[in-house]
PDB file of N, CA and C in Angstrom:
ATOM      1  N   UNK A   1      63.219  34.432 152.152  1.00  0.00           N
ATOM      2  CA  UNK A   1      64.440  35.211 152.072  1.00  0.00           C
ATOM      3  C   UNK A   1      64.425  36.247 153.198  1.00  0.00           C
ATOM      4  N   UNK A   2      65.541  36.221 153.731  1.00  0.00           N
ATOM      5  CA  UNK A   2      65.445  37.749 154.494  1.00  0.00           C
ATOM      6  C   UNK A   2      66.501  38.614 154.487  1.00  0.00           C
ATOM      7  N   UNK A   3      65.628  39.811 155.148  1.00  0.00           N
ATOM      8  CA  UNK A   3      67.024  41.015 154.843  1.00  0.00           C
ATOM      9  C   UNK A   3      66.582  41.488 156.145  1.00  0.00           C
ATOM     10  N   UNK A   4      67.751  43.120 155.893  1.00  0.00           N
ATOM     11  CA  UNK A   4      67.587  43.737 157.308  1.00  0.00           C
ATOM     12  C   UNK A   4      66.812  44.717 156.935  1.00  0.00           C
ATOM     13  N   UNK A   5      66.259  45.716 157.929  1.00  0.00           N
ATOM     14  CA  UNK A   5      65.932  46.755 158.018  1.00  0.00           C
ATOM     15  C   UNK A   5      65.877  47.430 158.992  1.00  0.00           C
ATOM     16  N   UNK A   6      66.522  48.538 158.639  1.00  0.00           N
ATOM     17  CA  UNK A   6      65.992  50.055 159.628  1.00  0.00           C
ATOM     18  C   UNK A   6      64.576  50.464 160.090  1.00  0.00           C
ATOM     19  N   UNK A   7      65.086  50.454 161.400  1.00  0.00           N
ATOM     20  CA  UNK A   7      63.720  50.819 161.931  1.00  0.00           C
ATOM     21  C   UNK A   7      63.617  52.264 162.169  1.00  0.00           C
ATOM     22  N   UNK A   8      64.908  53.284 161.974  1.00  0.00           N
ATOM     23  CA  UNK A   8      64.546  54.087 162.467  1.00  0.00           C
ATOM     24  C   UNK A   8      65.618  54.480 161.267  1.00  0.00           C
ATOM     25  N   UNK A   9      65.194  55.922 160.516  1.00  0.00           N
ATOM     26  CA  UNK A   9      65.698  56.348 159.001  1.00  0.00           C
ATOM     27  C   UNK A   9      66.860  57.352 159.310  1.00  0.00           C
ATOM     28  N   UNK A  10      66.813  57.713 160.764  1.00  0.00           N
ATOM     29  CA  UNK A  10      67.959  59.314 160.865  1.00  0.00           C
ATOM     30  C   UNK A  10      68.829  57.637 161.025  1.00  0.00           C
ATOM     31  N   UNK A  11      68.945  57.053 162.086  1.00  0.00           N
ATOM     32  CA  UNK A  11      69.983  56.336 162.284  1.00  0.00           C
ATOM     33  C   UNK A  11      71.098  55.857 160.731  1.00  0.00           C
ATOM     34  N   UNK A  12      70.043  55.269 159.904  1.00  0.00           N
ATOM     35  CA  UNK A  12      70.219  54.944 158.805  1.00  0.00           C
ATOM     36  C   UNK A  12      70.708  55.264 158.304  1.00  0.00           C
ATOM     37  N   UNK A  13      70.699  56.512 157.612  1.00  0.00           N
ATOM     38  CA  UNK A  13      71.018  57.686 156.968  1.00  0.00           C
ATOM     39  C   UNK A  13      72.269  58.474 157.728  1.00  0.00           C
ATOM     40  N   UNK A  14      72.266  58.695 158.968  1.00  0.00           N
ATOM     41  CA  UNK A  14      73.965  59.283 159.367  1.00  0.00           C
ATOM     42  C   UNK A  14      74.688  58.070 159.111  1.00  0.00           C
ATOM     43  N   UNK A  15      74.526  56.353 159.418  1.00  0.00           N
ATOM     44  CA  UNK A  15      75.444  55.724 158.669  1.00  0.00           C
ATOM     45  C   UNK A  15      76.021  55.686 158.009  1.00  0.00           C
ATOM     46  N   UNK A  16      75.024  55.747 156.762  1.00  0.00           N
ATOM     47  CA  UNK A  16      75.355  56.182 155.458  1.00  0.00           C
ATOM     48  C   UNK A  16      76.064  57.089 155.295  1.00  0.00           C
ATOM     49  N   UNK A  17      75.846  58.292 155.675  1.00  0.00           N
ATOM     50  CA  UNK A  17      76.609  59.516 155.884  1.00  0.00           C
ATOM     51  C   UNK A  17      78.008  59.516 155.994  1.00  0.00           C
ATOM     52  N   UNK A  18      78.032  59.034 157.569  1.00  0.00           N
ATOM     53  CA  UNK A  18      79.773  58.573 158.143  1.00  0.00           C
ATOM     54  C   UNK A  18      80.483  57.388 157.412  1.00  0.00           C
ATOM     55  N   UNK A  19      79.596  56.567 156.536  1.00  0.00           N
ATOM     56  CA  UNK A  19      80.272  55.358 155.685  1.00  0.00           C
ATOM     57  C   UNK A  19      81.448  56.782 154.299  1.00  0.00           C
ATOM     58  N   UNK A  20      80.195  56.873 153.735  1.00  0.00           N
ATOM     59  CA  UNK A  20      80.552  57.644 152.886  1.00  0.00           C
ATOM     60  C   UNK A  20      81.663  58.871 152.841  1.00  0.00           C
ATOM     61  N   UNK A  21      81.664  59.704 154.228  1.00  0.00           N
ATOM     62  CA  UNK A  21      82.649  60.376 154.682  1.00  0.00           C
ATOM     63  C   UNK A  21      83.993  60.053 155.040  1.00  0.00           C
ATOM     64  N   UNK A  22      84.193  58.511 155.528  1.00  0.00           N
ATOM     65  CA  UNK A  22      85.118  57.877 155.860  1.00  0.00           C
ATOM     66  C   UNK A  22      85.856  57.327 154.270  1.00  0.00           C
ATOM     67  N   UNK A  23      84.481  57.012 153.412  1.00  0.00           N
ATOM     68  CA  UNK A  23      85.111  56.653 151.967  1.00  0.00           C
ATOM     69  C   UNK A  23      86.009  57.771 151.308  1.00  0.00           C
ATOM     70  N   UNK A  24      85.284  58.800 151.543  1.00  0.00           N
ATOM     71  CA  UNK A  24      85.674  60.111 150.909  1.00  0.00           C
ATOM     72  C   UNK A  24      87.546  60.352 151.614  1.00  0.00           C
ATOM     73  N   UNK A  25      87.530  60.449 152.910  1.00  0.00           N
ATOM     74  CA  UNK A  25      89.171  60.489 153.289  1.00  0.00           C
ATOM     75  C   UNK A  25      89.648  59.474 153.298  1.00  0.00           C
ATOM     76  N   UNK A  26      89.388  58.370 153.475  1.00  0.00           N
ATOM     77  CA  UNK A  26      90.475  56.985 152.767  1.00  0.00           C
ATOM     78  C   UNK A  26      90.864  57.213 151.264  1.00  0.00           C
ATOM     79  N   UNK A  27      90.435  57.858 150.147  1.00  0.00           N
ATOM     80  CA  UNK A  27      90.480  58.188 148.831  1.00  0.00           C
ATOM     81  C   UNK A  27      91.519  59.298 149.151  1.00  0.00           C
ATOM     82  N   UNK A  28      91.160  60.191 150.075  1.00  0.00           N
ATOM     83  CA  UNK A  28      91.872  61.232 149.881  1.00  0.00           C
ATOM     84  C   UNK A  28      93.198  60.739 150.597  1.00  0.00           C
ATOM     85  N   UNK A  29      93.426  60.061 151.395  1.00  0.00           N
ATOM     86  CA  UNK A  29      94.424  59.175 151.892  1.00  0.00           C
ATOM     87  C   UNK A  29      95.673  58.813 150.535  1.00  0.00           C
ATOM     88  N   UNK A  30      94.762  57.991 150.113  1.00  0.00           N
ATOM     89  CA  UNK A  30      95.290  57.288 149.199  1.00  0.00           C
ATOM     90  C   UNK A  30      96.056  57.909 148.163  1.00  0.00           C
ATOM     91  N   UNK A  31      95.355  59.059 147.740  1.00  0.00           N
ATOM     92  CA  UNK A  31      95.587  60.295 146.932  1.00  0.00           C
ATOM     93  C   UNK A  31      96.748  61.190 146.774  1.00  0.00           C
ATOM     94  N   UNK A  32      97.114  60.936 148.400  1.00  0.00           N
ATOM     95  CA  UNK A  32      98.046  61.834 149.072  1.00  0.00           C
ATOM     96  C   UNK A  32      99.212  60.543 149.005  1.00  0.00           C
ATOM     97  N   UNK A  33      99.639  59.325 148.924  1.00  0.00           N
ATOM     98  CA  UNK A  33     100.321  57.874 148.459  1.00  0.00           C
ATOM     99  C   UNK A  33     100.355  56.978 150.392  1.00  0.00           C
ATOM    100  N   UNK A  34      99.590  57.248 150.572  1.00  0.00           N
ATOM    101  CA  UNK A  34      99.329  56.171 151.872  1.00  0.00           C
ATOM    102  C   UNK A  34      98.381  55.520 151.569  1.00  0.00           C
ATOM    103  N   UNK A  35      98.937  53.917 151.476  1.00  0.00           N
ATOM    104  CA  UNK A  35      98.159  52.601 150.840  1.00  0.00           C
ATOM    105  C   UNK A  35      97.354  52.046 151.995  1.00  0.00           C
ATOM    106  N   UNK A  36      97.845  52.816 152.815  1.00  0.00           N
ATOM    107  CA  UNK A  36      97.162  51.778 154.349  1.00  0.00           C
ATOM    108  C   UNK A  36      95.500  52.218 154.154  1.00  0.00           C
ATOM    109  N   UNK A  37      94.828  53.024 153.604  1.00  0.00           N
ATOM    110  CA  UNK A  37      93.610  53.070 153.181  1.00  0.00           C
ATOM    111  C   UNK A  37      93.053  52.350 152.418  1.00  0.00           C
ATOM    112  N   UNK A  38      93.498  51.345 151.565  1.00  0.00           N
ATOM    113  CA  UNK A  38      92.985  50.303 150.844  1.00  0.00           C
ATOM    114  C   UNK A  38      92.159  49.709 151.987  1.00  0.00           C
ATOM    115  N   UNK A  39      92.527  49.319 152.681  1.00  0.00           N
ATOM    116  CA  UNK A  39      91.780  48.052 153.797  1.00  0.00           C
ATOM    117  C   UNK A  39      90.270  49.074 153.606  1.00  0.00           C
ATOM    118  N   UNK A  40      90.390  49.796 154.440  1.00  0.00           N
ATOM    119  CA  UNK A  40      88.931  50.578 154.899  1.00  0.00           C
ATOM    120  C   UNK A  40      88.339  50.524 154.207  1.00  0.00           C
ATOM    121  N   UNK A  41      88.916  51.117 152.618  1.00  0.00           N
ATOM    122  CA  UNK A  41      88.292  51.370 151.571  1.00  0.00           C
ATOM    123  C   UNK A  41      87.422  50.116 151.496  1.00  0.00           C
ATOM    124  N   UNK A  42      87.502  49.095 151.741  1.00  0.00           N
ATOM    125  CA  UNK A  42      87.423  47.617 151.191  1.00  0.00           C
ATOM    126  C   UNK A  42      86.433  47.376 152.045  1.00  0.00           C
ATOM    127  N   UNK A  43      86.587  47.620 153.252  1.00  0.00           N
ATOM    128  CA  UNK A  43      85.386  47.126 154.161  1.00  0.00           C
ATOM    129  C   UNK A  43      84.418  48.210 154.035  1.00  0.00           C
ATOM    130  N   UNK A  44      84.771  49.544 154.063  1.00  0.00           N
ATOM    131  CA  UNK A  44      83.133  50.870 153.697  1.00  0.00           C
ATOM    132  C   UNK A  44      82.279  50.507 152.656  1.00  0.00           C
ATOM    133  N   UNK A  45      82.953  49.950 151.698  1.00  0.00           N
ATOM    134  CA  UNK A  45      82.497  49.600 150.313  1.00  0.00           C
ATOM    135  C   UNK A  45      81.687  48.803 150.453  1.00  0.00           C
ATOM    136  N   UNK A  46      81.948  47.725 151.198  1.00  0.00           N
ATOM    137  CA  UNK A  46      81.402  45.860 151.572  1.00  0.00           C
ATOM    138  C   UNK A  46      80.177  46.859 152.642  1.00  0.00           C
ATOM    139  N   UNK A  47      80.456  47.601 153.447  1.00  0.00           N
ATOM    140  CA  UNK A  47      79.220  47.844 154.201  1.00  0.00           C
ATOM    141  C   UNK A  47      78.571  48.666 153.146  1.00  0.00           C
ATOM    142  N   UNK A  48      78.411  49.246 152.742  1.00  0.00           N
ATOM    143  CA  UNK A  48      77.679  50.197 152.042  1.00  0.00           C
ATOM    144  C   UNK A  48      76.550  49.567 151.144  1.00  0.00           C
ATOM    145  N   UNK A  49      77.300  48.837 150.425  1.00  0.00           N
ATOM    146  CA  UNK A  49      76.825  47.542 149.428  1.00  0.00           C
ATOM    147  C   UNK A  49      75.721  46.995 150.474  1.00  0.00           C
ATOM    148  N   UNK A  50      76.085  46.037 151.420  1.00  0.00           N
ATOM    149  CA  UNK A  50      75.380  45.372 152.431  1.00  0.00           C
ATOM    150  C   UNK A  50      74.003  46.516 152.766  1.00  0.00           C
ATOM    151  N   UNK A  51      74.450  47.628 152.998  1.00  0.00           N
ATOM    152  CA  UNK A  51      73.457  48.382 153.788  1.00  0.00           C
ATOM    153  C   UNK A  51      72.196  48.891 152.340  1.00  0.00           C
ATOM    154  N   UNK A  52      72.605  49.143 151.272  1.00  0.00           N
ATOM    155  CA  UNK A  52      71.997  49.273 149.926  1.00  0.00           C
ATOM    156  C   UNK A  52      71.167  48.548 149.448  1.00  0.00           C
ATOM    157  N   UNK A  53      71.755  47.153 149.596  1.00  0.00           N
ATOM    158  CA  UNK A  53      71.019  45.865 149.189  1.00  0.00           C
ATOM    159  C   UNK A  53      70.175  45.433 149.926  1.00  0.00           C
ATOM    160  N   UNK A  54      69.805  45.851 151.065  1.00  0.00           N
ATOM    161  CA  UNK A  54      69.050  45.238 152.397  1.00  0.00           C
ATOM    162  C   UNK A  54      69.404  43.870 152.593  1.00  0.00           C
ATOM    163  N   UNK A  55      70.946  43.075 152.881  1.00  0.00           N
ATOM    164  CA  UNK A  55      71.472  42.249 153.207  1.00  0.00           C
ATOM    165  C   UNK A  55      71.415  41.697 154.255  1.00  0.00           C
ATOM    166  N   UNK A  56      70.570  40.645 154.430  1.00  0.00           N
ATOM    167  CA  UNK A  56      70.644  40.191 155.561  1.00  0.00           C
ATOM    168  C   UNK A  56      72.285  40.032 156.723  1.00  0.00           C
ATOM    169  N   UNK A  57      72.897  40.528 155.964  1.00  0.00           N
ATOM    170  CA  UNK A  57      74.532  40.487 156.517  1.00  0.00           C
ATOM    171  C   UNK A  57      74.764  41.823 156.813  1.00  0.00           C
ATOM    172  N   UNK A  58      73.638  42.428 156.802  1.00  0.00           N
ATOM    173  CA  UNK A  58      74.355  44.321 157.008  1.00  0.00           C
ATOM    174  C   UNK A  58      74.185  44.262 158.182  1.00  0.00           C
ATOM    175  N   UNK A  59      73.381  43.619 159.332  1.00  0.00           N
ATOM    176  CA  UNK A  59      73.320  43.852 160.713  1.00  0.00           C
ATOM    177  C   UNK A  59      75.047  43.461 161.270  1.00  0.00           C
ATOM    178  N   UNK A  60      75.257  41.956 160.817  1.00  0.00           N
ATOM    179  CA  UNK A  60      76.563  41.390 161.197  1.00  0.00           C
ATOM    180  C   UNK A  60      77.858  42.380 161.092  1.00  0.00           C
ATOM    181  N   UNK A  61      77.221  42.623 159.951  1.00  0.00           N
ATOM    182  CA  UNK A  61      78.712  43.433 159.144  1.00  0.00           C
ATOM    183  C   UNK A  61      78.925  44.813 160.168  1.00  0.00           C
ATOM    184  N   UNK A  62      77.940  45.024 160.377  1.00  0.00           N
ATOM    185  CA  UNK A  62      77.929  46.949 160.822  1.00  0.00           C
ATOM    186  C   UNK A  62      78.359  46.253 162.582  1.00  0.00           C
ATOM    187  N   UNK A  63      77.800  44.747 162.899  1.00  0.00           N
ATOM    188  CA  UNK A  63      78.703  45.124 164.257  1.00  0.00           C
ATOM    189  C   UNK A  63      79.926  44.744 164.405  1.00  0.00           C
ATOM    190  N   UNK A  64      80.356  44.037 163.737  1.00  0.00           N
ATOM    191  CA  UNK A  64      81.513  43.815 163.480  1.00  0.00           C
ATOM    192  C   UNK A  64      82.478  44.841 162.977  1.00  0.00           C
ATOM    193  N   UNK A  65      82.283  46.161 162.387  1.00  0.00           N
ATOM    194  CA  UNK A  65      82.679  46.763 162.158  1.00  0.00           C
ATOM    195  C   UNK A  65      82.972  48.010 163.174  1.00  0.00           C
ATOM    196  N   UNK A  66      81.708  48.055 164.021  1.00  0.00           N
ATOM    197  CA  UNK A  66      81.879  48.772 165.248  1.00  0.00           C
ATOM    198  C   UNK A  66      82.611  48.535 166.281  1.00  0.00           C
ATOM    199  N   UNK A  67      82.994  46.998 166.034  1.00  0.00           N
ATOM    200  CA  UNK A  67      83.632  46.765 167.350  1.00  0.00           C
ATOM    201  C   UNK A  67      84.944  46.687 167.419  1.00  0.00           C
ATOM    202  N   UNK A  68      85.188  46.722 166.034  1.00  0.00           N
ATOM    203  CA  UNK A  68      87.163  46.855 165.736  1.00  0.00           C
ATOM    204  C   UNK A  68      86.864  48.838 165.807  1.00  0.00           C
ATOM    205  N   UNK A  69      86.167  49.324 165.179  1.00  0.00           N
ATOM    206  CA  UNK A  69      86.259  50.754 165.657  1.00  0.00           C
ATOM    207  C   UNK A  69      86.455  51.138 167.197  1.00  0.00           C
ATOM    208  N   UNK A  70      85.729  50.272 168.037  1.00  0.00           N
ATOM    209  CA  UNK A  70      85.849  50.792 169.236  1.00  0.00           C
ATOM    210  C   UNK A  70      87.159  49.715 169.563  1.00  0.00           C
ATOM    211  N   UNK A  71      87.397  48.892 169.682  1.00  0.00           N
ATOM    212  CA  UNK A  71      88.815  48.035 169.777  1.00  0.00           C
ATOM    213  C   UNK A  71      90.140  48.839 169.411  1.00  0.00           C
ATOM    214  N   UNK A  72      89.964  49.147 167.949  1.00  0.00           N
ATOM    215  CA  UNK A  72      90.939  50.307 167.646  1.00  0.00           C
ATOM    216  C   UNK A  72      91.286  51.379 168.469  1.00  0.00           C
ATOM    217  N   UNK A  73      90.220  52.256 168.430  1.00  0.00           N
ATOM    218  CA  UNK A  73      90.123  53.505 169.290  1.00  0.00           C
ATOM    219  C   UNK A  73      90.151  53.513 170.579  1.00  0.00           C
ATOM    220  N   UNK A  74      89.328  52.741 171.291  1.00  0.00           N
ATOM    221  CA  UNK A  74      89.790  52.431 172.889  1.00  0.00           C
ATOM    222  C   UNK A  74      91.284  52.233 172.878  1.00  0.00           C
ATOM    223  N   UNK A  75      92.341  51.052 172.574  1.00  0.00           N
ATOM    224  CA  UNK A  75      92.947  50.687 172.749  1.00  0.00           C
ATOM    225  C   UNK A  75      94.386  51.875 172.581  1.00  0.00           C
ATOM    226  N   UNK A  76      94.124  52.737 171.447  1.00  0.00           N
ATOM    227  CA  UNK A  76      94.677  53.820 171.047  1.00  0.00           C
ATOM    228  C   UNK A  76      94.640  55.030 171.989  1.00  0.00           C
ATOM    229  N   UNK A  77      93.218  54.815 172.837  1.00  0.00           N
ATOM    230  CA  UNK A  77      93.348  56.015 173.647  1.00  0.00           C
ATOM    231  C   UNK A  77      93.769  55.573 175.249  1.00  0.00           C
ATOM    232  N   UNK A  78      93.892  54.278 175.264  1.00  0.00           N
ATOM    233  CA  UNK A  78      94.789  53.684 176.398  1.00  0.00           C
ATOM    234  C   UNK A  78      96.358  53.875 176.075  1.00  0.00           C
ATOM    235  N   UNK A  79      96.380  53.131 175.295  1.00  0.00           N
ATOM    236  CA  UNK A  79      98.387  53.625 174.524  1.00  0.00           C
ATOM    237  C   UNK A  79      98.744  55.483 175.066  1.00  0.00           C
ATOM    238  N   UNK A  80      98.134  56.042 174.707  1.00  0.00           N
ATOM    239  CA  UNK A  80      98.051  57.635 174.562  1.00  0.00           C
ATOM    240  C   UNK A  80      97.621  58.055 176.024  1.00  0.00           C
ATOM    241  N   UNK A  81      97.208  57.352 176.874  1.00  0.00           N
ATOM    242  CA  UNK A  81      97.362  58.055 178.358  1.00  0.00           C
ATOM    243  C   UNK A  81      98.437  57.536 178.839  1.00  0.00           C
ATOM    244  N   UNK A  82      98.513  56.356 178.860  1.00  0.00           N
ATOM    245  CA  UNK A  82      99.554  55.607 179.488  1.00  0.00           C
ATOM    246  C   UNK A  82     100.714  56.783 178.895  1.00  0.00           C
ATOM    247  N   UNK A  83     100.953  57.210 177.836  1.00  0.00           N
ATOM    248  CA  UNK A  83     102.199  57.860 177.513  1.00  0.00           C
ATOM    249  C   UNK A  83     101.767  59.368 177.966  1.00  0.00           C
ATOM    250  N   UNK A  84     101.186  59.560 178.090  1.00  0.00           N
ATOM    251  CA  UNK A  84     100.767  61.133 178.559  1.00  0.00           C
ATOM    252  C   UNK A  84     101.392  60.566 180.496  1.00  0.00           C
ATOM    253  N   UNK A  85     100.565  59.747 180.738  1.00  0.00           N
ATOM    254  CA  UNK A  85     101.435  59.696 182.271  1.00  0.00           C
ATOM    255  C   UNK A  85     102.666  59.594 182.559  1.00  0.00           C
ATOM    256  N   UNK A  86     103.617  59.053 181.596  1.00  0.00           N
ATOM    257  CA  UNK A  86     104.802  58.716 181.810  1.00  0.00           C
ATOM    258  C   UNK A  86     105.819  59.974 181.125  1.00  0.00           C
ATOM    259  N   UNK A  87     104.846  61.078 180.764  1.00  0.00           N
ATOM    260  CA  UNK A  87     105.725  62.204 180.357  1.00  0.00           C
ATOM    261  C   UNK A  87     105.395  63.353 179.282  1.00  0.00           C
ATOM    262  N   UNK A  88     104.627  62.077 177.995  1.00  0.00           N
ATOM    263  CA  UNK A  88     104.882  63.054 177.311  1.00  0.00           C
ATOM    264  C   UNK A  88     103.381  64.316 177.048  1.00  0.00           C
ATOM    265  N   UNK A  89     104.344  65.334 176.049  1.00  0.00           N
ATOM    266  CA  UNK A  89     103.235  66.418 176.284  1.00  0.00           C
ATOM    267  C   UNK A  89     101.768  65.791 175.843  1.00  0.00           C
ATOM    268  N   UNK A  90     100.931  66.761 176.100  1.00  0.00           N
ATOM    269  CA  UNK A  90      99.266  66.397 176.480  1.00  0.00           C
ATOM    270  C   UNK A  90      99.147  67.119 174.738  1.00  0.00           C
ATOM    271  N   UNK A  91      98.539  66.545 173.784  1.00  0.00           N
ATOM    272  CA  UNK A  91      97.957  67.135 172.791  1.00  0.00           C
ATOM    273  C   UNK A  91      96.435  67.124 172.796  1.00  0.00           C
ATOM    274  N   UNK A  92      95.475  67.812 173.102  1.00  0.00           N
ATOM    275  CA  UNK A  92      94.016  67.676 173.517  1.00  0.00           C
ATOM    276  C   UNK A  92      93.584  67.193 171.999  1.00  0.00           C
ATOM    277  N   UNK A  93      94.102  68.093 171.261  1.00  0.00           N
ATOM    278  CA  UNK A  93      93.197  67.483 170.017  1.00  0.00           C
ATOM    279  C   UNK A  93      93.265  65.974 169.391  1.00  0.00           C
ATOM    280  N   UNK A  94      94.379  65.473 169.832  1.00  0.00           N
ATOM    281  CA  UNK A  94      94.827  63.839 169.968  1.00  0.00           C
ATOM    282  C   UNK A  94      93.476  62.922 170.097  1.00  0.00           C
ATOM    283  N   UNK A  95      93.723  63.265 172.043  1.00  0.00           N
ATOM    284  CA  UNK A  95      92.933  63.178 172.297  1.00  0.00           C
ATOM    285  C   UNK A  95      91.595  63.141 172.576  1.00  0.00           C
ATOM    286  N   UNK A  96      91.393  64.424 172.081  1.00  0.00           N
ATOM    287  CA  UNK A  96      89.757  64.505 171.688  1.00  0.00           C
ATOM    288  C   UNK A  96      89.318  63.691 170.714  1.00  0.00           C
ATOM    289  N   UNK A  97      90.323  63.575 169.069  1.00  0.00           N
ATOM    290  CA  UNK A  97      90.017  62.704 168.492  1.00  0.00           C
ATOM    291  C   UNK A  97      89.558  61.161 168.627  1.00  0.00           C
ATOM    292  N   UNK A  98      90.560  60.770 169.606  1.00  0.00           N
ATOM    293  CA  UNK A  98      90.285  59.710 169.928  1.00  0.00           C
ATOM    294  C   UNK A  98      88.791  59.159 170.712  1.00  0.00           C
ATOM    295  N   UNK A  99      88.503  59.809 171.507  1.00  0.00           N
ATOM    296  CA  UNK A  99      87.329  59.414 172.103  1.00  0.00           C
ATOM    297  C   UNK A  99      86.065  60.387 171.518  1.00  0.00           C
ATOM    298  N   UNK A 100      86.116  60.950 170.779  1.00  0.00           N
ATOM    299  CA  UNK A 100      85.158  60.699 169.814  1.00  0.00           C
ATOM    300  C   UNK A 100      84.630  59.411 168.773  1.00  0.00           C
ATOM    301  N   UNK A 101      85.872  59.095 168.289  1.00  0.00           N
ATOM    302  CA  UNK A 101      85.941  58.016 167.113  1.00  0.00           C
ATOM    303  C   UNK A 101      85.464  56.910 168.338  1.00  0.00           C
ATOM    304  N   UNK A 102      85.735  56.796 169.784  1.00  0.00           N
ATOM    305  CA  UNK A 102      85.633  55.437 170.382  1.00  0.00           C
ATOM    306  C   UNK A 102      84.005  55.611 170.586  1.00  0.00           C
ATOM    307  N   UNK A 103      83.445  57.338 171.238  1.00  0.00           N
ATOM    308  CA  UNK A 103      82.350  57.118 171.197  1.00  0.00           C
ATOM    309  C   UNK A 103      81.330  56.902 169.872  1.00  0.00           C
ATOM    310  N   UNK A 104      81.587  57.336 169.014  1.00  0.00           N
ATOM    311  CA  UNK A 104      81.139  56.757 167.601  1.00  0.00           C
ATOM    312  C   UNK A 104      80.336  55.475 167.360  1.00  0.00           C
ATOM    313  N   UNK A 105      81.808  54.912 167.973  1.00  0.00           N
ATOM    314  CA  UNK A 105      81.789  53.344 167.699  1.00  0.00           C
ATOM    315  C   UNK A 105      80.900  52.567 168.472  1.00  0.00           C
ATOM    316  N   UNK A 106      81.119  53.197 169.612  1.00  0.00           N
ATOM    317  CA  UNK A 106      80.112  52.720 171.033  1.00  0.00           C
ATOM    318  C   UNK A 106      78.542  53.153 170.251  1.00  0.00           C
ATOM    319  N   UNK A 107      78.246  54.064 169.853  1.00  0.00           N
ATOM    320  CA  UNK A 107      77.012  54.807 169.725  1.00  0.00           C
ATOM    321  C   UNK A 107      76.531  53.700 168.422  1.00  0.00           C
ATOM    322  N   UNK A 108      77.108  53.576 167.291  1.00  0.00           N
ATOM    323  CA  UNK A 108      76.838  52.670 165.922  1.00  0.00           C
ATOM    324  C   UNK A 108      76.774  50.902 166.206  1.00  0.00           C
ATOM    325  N   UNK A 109      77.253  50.919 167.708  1.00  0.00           N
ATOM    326  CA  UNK A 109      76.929  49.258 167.767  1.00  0.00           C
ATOM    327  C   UNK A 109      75.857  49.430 168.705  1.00  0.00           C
ATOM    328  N   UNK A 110      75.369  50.616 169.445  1.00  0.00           N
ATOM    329  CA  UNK A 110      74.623  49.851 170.540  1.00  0.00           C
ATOM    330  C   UNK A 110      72.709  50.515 169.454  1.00  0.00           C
ATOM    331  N   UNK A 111      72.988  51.322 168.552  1.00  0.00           N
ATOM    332  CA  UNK A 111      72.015  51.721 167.664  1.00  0.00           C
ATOM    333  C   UNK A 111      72.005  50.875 166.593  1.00  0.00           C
ATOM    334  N   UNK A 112      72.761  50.105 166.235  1.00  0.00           N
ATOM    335  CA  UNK A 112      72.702  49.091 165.656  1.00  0.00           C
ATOM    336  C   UNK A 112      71.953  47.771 166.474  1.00  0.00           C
ATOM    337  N   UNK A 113      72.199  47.673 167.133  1.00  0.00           N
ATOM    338  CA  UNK A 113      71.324  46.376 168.226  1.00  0.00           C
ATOM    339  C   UNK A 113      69.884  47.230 168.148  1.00  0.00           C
ATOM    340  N   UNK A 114      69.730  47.912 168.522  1.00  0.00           N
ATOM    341  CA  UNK A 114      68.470  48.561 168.545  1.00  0.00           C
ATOM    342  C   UNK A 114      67.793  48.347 167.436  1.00  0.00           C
ATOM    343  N   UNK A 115      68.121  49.624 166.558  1.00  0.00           N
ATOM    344  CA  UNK A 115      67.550  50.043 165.895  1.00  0.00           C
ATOM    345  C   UNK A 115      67.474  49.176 163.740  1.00  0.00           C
ATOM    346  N   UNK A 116      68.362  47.938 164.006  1.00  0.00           N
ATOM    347  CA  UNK A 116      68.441  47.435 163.015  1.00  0.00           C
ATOM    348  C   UNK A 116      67.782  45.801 163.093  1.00  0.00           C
ATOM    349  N   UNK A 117      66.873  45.236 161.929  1.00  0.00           N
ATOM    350  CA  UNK A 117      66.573  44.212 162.425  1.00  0.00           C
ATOM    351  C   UNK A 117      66.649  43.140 161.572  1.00  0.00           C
ATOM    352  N   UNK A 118      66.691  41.847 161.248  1.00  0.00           N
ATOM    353  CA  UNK A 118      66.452  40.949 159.728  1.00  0.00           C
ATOM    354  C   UNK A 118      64.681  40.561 159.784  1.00  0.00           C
ATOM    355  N   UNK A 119      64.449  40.785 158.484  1.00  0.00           N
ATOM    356  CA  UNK A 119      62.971  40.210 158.653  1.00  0.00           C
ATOM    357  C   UNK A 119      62.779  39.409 157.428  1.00  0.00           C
ATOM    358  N   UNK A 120      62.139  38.329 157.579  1.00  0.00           N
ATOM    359  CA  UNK A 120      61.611  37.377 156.673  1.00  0.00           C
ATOM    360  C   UNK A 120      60.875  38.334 155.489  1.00  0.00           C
ATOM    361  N   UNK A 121      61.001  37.933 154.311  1.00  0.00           N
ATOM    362  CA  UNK A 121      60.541  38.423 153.375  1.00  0.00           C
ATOM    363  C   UNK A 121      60.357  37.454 152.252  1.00  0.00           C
ATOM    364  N   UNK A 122      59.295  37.771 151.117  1.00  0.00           N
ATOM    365  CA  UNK A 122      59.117  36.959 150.180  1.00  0.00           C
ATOM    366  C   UNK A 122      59.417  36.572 148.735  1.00  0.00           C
TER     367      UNK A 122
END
């Protein structure tokens, strides 16, 4: 049988962290009557689970998950210059948001290649 494991426990653990934090405002999303948080909700949950269970699918899952984060967010912070060039006003905090969340994403897939591994077990 195999599963994954962390090789390295801070990595691990801010996952966990930012899974859980992201659970926490999709709820509060939801709370507030915006359904478009169901999805997330659905996939934090599925990673969390994965990452709990030592699932051999938590490596897959977490990059796959990083890479629509950075897909999302890149693509969002291309939309958002392109319109900043063509006129409109500059909101920094927009923006700042955005390339944070892209570096995030960048940072959780390439520490994920690293630092996560499947190992045979008995």
């Amino acid at each position: 049988m195999e599963k994954s494991e962390f090789k390295n426990k801070i990595f691990e653990y801010s996952l966990i962290g930012y899974l859980i934090l992201l659970l926490c405002w999709n709820l509060y999303a939801i709370d507030t009557g915006n359904l478009y948080g169901l999805i997330p909700i659905g996939i934090q949950g599925v990673l969390l689970f994965l990452i709990f269970s030592k699932n051999k699918y938590a490596k897959n899952g977490i990059k796959i998950w990083a890479i629509i984060l950075i897909l999302s967010h890149g693509l969002s912070l291309v939309g958002k210059s392109i319109k900043i060039l063509l006129g409109e006003e500059i909101i920094i905090s927009e923006l700042m948001n955005k390339i944070i969340f892209l570096t995030i994403g960048i940072l959780i897939y390439l520490f994920n290649e690293k630092y996560v591994a499947i190992v045979k077990s008995e």
